[in-house]
C-alpha atoms as a PDB file:
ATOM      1  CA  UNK A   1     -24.947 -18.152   4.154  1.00  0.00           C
ATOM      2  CA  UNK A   2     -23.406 -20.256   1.192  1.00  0.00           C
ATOM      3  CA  UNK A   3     -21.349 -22.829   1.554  1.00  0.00           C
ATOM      4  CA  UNK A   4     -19.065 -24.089  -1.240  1.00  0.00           C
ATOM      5  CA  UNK A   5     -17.394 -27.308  -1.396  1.00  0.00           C
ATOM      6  CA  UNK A   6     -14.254 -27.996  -3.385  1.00  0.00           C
ATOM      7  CA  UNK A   7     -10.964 -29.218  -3.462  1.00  0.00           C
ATOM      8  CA  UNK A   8      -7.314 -27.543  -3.812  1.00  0.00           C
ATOM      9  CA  UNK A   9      -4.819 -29.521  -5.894  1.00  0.00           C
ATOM     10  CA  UNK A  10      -1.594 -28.283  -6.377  1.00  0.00           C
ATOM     11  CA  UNK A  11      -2.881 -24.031  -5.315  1.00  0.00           C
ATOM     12  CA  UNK A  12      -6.169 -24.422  -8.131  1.00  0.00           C
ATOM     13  CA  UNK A  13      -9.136 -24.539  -6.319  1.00  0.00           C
ATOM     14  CA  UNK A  14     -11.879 -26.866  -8.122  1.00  0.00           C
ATOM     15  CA  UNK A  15     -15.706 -26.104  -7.764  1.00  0.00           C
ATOM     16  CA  UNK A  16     -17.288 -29.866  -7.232  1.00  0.00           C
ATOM     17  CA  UNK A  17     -20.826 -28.221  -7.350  1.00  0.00           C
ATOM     18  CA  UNK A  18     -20.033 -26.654 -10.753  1.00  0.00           C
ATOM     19  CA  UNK A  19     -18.586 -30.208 -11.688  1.00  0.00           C
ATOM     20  CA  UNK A  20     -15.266 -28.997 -12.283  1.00  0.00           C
ATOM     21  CA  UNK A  21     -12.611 -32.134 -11.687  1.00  0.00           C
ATOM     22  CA  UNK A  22      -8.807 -32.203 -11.048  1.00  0.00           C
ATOM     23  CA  UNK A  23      -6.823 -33.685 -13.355  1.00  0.00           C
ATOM     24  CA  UNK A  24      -6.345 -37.674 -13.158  1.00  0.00           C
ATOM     25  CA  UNK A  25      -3.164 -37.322 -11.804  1.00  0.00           C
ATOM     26  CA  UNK A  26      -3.792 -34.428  -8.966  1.00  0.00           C
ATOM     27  CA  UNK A  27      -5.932 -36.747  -7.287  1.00  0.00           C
ATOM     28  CA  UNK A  28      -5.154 -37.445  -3.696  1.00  0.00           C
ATOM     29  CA  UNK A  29      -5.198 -34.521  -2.107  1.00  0.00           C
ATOM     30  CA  UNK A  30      -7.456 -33.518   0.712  1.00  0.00           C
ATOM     31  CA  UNK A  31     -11.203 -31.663   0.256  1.00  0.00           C
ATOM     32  CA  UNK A  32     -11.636 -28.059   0.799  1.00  0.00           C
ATOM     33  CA  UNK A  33     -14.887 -26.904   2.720  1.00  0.00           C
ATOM     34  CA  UNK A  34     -15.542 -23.312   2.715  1.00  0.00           C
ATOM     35  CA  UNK A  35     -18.499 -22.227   5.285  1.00  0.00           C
ATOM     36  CA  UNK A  36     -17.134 -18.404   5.613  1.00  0.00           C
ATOM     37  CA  UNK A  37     -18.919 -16.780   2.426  1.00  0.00           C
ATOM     38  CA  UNK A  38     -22.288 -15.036   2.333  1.00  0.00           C
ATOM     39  CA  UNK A  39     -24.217 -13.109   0.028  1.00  0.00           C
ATOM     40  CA  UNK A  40     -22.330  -9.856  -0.229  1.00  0.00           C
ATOM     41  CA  UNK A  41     -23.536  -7.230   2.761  1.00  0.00           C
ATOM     42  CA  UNK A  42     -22.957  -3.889   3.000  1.00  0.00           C
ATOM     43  CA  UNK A  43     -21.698  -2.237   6.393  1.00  0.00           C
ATOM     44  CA  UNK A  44     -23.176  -0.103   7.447  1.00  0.00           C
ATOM     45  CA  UNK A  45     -20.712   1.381   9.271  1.00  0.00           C
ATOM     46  CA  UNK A  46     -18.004   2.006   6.762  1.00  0.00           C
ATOM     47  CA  UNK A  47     -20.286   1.517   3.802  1.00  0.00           C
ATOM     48  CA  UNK A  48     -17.676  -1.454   2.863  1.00  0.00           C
ATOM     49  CA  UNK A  49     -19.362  -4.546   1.292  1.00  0.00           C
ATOM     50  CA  UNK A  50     -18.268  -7.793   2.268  1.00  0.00           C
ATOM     51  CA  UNK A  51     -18.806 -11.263   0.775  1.00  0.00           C
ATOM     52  CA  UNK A  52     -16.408 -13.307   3.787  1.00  0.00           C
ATOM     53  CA  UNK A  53     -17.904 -13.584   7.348  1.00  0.00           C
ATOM     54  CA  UNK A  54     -14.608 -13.671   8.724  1.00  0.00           C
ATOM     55  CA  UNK A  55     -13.860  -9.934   6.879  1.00  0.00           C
ATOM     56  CA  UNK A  56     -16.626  -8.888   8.061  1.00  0.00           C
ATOM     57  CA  UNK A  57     -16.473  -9.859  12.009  1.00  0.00           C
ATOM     58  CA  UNK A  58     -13.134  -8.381  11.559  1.00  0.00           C
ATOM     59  CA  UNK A  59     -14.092  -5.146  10.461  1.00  0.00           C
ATOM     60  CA  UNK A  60     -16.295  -4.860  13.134  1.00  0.00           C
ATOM     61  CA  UNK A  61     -13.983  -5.362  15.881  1.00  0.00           C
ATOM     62  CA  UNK A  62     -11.528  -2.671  13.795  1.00  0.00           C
ATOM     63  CA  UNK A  63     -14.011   0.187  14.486  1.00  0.00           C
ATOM     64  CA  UNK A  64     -15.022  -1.377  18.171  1.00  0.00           C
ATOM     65  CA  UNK A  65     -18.423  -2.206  16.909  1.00  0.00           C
ATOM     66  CA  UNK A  66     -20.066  -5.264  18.587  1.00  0.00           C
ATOM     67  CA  UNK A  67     -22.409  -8.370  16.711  1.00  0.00           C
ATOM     68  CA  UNK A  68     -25.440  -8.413  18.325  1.00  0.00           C
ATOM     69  CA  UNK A  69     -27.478 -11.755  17.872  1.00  0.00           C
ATOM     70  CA  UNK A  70     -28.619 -14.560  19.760  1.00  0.00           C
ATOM     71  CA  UNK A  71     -24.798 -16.153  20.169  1.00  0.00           C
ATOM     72  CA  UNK A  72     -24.498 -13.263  23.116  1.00  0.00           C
ATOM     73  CA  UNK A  73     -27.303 -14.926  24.826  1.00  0.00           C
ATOM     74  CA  UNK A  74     -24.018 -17.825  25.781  1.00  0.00           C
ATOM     75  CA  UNK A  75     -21.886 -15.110  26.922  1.00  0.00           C
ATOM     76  CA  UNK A  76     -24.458 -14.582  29.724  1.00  0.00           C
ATOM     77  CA  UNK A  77     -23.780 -16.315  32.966  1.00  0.00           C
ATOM     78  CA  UNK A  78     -26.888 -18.437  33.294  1.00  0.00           C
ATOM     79  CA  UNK A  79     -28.889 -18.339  36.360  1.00  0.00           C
ATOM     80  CA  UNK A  80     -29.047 -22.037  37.538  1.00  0.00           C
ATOM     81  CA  UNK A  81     -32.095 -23.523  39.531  1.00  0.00           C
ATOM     82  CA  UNK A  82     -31.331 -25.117  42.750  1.00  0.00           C
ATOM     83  CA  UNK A  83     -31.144 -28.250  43.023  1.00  0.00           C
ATOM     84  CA  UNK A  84     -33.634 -30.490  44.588  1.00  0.00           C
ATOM     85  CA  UNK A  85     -32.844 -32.006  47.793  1.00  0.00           C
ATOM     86  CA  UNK A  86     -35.152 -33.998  50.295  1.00  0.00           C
ATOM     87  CA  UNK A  87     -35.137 -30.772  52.770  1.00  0.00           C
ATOM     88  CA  UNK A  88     -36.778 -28.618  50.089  1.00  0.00           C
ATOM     89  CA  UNK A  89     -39.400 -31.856  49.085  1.00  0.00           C
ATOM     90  CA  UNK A  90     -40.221 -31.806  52.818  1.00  0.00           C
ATOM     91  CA  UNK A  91     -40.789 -28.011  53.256  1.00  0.00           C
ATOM     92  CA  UNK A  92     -43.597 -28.020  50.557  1.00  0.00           C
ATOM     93  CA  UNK A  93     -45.308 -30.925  51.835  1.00  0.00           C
ATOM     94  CA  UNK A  94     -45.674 -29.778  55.018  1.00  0.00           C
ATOM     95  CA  UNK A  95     -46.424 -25.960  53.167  1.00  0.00           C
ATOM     96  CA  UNK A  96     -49.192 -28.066  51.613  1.00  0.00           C
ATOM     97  CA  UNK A  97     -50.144 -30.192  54.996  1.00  0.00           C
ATOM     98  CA  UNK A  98     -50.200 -26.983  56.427  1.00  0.00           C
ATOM     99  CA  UNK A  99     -52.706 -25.533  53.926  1.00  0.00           C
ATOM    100  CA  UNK A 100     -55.426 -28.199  54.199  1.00  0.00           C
ATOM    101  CA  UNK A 101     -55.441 -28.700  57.766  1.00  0.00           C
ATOM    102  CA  UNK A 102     -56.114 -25.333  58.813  1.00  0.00           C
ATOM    103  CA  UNK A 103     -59.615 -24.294  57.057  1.00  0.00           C
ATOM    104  CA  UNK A 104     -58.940 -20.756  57.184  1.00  0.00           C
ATOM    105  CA  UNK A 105     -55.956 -21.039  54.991  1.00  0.00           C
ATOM    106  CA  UNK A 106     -57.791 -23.528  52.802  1.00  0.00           C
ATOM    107  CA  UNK A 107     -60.515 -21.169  51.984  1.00  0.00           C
ATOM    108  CA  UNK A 108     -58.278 -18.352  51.323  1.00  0.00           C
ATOM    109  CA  UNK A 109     -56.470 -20.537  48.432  1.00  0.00           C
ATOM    110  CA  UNK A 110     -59.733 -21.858  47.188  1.00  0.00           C
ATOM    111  CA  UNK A 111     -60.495 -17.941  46.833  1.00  0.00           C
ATOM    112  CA  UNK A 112     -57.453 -16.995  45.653  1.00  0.00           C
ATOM    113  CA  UNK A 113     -57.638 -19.813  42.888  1.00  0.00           C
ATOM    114  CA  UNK A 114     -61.076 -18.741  41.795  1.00  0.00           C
ATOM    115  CA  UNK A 115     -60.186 -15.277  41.369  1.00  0.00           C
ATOM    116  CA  UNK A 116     -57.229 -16.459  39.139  1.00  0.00           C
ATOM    117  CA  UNK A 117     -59.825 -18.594  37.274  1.00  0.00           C
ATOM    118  CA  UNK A 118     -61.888 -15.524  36.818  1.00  0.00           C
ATOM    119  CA  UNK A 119     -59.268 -13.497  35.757  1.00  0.00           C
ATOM    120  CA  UNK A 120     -57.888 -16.091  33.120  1.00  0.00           C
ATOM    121  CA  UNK A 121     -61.665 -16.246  31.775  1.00  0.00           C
ATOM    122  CA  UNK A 122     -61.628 -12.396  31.616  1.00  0.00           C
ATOM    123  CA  UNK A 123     -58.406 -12.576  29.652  1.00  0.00           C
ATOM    124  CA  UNK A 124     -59.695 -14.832  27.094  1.00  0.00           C
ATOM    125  CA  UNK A 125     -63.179 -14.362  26.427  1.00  0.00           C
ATOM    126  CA  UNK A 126     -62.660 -10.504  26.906  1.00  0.00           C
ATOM    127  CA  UNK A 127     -65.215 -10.142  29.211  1.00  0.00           C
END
């Protein structure tokens, strides 16, 4: 997207990248920033082309078409972790307690570890 910056003195819009000035005695008005032009894009609905962003978001919204880009990922209601709390700490040291003090649960998640080691050495050496 381009972005032009400028000013506006008295309804004449000056270019300050092209070096264009005001006159001496227009001075003191406020700067113009312009972020809503692009490089002209064709619809491809309606086969218009389009040189504004805002023209062409509304054009889109004219025929019922929808934008599809990573700003809907925000739209999305996201899924939010629990929070930690001392209860939850307590359950997976005991989980782990539990684990290591009985040896036939021990073995089975020194086996079940292994064959996730083999596995991850399949998957990268392609054996």
């Amino acid at each position: 997207m381009r972005r032009l910056v400028g000013i506006i003195r008295n309804g004449k819009y000056y270019n300050l990248e092209k070096g264009e000035s005001p006159e001496k005695e227009e001075i003191g008005s406020s700067a113009y920033v312009q972020d809503d032009t692009m490089s002209p894009l064709k619809h491809l609905v309606s086969g218009k082309m389009f040189d504004s962003k805002s023209a062409y978001i509304k054009e889109c919204k004219k025929l019922g078409l929808n934008i599809i880009g990573n700003d809907l990922l925000s739209k999305e209601n996201q899924a939010r972790p629990d929070k930690i709390t001392d209860s939850m700490i307590l359950d997976k040291i005991e989980k782990a307690e539990s684990i290591y003090n009985d040896p036939t649960k021990y073995r089975a998640r020194q086996e079940e570890n292994f064959r996730r080691l083999e596995r991850r050495g399949e998957l990268i050496n392609g054996d």
